[in-house]
C-alpha atoms as a PDB file:
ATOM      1  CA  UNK A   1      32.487  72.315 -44.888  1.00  0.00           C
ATOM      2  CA  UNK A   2      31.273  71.646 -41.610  1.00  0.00           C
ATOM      3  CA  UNK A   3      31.826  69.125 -39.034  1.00  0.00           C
ATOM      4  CA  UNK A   4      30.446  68.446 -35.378  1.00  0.00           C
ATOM      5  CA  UNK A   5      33.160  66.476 -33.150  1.00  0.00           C
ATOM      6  CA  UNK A   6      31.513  65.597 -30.040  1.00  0.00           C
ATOM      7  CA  UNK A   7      28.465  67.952 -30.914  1.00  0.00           C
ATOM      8  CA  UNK A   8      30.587  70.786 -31.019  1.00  0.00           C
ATOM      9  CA  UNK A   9      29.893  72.965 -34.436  1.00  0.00           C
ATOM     10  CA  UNK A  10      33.267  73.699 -36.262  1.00  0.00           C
ATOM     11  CA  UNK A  11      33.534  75.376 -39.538  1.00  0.00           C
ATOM     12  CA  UNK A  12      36.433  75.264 -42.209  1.00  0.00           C
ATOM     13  CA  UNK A  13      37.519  78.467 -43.542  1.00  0.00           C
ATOM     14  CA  UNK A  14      40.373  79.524 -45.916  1.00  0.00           C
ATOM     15  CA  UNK A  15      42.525  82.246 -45.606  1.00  0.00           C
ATOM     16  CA  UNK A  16      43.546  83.793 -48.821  1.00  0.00           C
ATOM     17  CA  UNK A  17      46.936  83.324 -51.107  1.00  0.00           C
ATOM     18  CA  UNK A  18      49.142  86.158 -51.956  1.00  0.00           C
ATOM     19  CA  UNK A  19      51.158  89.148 -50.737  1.00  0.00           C
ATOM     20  CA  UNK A  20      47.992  91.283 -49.681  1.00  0.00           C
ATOM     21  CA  UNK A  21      47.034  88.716 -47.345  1.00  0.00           C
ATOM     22  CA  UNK A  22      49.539  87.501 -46.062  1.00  0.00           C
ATOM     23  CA  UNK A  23      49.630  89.382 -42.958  1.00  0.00           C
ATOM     24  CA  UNK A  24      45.832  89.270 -42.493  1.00  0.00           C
ATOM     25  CA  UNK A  25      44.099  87.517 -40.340  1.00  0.00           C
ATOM     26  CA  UNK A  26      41.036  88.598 -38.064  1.00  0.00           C
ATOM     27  CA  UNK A  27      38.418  89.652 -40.571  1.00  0.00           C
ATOM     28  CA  UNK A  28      40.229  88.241 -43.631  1.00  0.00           C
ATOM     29  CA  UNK A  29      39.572  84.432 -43.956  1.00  0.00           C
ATOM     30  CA  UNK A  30      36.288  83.419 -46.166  1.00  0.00           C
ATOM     31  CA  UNK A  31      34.139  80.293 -46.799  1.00  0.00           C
ATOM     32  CA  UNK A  32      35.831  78.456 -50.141  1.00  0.00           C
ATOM     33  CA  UNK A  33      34.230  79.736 -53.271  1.00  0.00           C
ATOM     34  CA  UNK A  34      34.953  81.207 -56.795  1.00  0.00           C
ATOM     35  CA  UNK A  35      33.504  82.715 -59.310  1.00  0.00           C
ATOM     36  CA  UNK A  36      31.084  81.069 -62.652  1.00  0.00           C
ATOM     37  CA  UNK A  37      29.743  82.029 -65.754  1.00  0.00           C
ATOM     38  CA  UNK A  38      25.902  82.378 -66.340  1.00  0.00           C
ATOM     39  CA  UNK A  39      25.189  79.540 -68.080  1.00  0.00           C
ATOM     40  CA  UNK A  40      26.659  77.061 -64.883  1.00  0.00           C
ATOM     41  CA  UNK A  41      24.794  75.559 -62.190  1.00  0.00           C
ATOM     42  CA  UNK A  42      25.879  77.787 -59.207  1.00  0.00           C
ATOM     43  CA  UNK A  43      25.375  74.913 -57.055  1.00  0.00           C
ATOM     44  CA  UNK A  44      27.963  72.727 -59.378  1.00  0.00           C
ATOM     45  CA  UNK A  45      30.665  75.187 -59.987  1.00  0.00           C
ATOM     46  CA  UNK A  46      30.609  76.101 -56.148  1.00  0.00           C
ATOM     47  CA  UNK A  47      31.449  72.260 -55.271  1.00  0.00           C
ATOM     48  CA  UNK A  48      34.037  72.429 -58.223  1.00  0.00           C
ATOM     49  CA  UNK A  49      35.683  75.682 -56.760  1.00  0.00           C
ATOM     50  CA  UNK A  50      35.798  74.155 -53.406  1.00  0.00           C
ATOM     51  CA  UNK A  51      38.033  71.319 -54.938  1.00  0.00           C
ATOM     52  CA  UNK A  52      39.800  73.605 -57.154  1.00  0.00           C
ATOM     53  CA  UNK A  53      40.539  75.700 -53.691  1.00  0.00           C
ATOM     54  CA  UNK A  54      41.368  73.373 -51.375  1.00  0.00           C
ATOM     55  CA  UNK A  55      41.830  70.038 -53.178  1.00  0.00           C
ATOM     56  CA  UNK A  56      38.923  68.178 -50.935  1.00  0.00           C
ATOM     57  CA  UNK A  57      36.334  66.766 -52.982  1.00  0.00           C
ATOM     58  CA  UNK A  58      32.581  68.144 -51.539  1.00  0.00           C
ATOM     59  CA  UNK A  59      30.360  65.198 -50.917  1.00  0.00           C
ATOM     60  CA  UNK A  60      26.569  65.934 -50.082  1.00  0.00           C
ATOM     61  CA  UNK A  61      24.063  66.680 -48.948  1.00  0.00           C
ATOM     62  CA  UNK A  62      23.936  70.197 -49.614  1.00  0.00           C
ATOM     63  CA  UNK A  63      22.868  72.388 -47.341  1.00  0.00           C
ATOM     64  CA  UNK A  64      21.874  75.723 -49.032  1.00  0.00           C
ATOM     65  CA  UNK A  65      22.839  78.484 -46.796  1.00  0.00           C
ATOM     66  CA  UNK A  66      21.664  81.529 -49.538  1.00  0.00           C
ATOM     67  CA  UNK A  67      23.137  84.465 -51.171  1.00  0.00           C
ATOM     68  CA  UNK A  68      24.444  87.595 -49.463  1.00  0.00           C
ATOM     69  CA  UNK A  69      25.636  90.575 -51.371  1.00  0.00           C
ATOM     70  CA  UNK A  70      29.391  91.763 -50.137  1.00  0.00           C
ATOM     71  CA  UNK A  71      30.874  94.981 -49.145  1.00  0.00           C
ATOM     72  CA  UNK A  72      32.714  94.744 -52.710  1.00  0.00           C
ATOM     73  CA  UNK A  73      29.134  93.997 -54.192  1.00  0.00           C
ATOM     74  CA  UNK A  74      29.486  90.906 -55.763  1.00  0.00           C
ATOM     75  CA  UNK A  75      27.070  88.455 -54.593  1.00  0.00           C
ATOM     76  CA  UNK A  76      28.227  84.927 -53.119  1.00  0.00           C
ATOM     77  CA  UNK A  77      26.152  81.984 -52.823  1.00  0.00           C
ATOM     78  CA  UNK A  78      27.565  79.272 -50.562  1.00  0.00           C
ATOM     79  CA  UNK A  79      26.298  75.831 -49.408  1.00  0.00           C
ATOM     80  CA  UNK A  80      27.240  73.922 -46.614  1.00  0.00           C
ATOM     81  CA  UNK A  81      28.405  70.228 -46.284  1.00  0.00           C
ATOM     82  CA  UNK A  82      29.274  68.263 -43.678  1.00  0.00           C
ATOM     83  CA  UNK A  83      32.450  66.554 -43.736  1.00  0.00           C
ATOM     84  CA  UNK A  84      35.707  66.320 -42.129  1.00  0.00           C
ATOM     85  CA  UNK A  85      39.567  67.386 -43.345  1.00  0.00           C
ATOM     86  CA  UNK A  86      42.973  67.699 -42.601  1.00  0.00           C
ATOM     87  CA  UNK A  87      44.177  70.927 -43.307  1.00  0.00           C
ATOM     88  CA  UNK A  88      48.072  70.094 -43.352  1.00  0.00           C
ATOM     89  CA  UNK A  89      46.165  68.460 -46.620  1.00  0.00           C
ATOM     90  CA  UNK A  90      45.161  71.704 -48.688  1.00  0.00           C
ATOM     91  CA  UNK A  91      45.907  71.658 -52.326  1.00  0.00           C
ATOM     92  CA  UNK A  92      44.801  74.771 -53.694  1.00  0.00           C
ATOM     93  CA  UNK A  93      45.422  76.190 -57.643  1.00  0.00           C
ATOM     94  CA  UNK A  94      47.513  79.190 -57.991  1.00  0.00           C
ATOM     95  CA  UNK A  95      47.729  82.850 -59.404  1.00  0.00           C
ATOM     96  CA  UNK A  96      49.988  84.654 -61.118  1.00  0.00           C
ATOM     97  CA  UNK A  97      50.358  88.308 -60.290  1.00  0.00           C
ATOM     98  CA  UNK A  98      53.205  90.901 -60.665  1.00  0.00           C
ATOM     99  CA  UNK A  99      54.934  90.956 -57.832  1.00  0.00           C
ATOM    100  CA  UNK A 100      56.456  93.031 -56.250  1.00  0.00           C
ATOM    101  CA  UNK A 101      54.654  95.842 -57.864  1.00  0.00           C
ATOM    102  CA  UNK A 102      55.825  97.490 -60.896  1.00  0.00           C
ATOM    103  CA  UNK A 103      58.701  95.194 -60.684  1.00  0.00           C
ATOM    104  CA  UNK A 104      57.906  93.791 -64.488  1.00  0.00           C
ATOM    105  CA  UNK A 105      58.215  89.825 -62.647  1.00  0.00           C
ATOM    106  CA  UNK A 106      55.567  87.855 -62.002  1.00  0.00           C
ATOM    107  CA  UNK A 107      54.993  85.366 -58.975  1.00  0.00           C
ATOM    108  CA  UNK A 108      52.800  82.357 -58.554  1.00  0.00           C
ATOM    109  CA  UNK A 109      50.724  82.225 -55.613  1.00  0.00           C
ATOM    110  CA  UNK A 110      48.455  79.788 -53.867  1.00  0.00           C
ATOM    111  CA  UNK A 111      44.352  80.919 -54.350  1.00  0.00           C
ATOM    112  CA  UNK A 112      44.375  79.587 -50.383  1.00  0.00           C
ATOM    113  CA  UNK A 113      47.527  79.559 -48.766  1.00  0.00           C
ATOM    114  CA  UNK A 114      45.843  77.994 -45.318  1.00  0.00           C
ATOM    115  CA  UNK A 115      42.465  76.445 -44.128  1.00  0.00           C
ATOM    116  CA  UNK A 116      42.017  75.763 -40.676  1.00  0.00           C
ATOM    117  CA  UNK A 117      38.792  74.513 -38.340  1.00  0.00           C
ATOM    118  CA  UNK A 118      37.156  77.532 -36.119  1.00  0.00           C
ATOM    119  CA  UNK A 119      34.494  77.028 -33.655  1.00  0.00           C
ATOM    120  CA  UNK A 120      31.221  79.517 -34.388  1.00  0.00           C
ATOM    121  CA  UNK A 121      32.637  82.367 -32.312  1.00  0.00           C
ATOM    122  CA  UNK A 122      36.118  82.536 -33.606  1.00  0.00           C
ATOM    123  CA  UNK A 123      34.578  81.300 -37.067  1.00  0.00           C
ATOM    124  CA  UNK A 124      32.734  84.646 -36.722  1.00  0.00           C
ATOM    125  CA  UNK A 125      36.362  86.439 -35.706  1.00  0.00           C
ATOM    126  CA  UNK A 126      37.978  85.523 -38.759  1.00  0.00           C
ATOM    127  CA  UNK A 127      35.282  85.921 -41.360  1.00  0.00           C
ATOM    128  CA  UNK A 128      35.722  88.668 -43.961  1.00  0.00           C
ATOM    129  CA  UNK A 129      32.835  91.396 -43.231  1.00  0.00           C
ATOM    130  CA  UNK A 130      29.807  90.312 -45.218  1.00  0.00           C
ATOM    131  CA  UNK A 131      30.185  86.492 -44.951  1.00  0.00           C
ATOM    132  CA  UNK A 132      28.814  86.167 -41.168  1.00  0.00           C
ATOM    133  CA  UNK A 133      24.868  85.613 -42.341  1.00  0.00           C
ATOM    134  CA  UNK A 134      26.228  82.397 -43.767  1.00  0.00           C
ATOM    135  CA  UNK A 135      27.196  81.242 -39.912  1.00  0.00           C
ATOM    136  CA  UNK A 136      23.876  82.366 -39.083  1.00  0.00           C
ATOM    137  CA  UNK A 137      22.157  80.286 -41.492  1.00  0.00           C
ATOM    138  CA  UNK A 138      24.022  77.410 -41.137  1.00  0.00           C
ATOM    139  CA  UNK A 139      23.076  77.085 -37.106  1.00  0.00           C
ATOM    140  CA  UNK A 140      19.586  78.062 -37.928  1.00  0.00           C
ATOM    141  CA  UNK A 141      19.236  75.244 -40.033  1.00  0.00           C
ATOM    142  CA  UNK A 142      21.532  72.728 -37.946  1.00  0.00           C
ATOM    143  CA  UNK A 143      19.178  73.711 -34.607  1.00  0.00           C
ATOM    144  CA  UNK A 144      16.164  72.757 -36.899  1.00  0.00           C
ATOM    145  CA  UNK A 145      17.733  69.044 -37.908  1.00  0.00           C
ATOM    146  CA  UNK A 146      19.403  67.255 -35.290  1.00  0.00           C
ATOM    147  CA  UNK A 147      23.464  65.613 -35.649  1.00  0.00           C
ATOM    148  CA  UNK A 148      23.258  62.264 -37.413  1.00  0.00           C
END
């Protein structure tokens, strides 16, 4: 999700849920997304991961920014909307995950514990390593159509 108050590009990211990231920030927030099986549309189960991560429904147009393969190599596709968002709003699912480790107990944790809007430079900042061609793509194609 992107929005442009007073023709200023901003960008929402998430930062992720659980213990490992909790402490993590520069580097470790990512654009909403999620994983699909074969047989989906990637550009349909993308827009339902966003609302499963965040609890904002994504309205288009869709923007499609590409695919860039990570540093883990999995390979994320992402789209762009334009929209706006308050973040005190996130509703994201949870995981479970045994915490702390070896303890035998489980915890629940949120998928996103935070989303927050960055301007293209600290956008850039906060990324996870791997996910700053979508920033690139997105201004290439916003400097190509002009703000509504």
């Amino acid at each position: 999700m992107f929005r442009r108050p007073n023709g200023a590009l901003q960008i929402l990211l998430a930062h992720p849920g659980g213990p490992f990231w909790a402490k993590k920030d520069d580097g470790a927030w990512t654009v909403p997304k999620g994983e699909y099986e074969s047989s989906e549309d990637p550009l349909e189960a993308a827009k339902r991961e966003f609302a499963e991560e965040t609890g904002f429904v994504p309205k288009g147009p869709f923007l499609p920014l590409g695919s860039l393969k990570q540093p883990s190599g999995k390979v994320v596709s992402v789209w762009a909307f334009e929209s706006d968002c308050d973040p005190s709003t996130l509703a994201s699912n949870t995981f479970e995950l045994e915490w702390p480790p070896k303890s035998g107990r489980k915890a629940s944790f949120p998928e996103i514990d935070r989303v927050a809007w960055f301007g293209i430079a600290e956008a850039r900042a906060k990324l996870l390593k791997g996910q700053g061609g979508f920033l690139h793509a997105l201004e290439k194609f916003l400097s190509a159509s002009p703000s509504p």
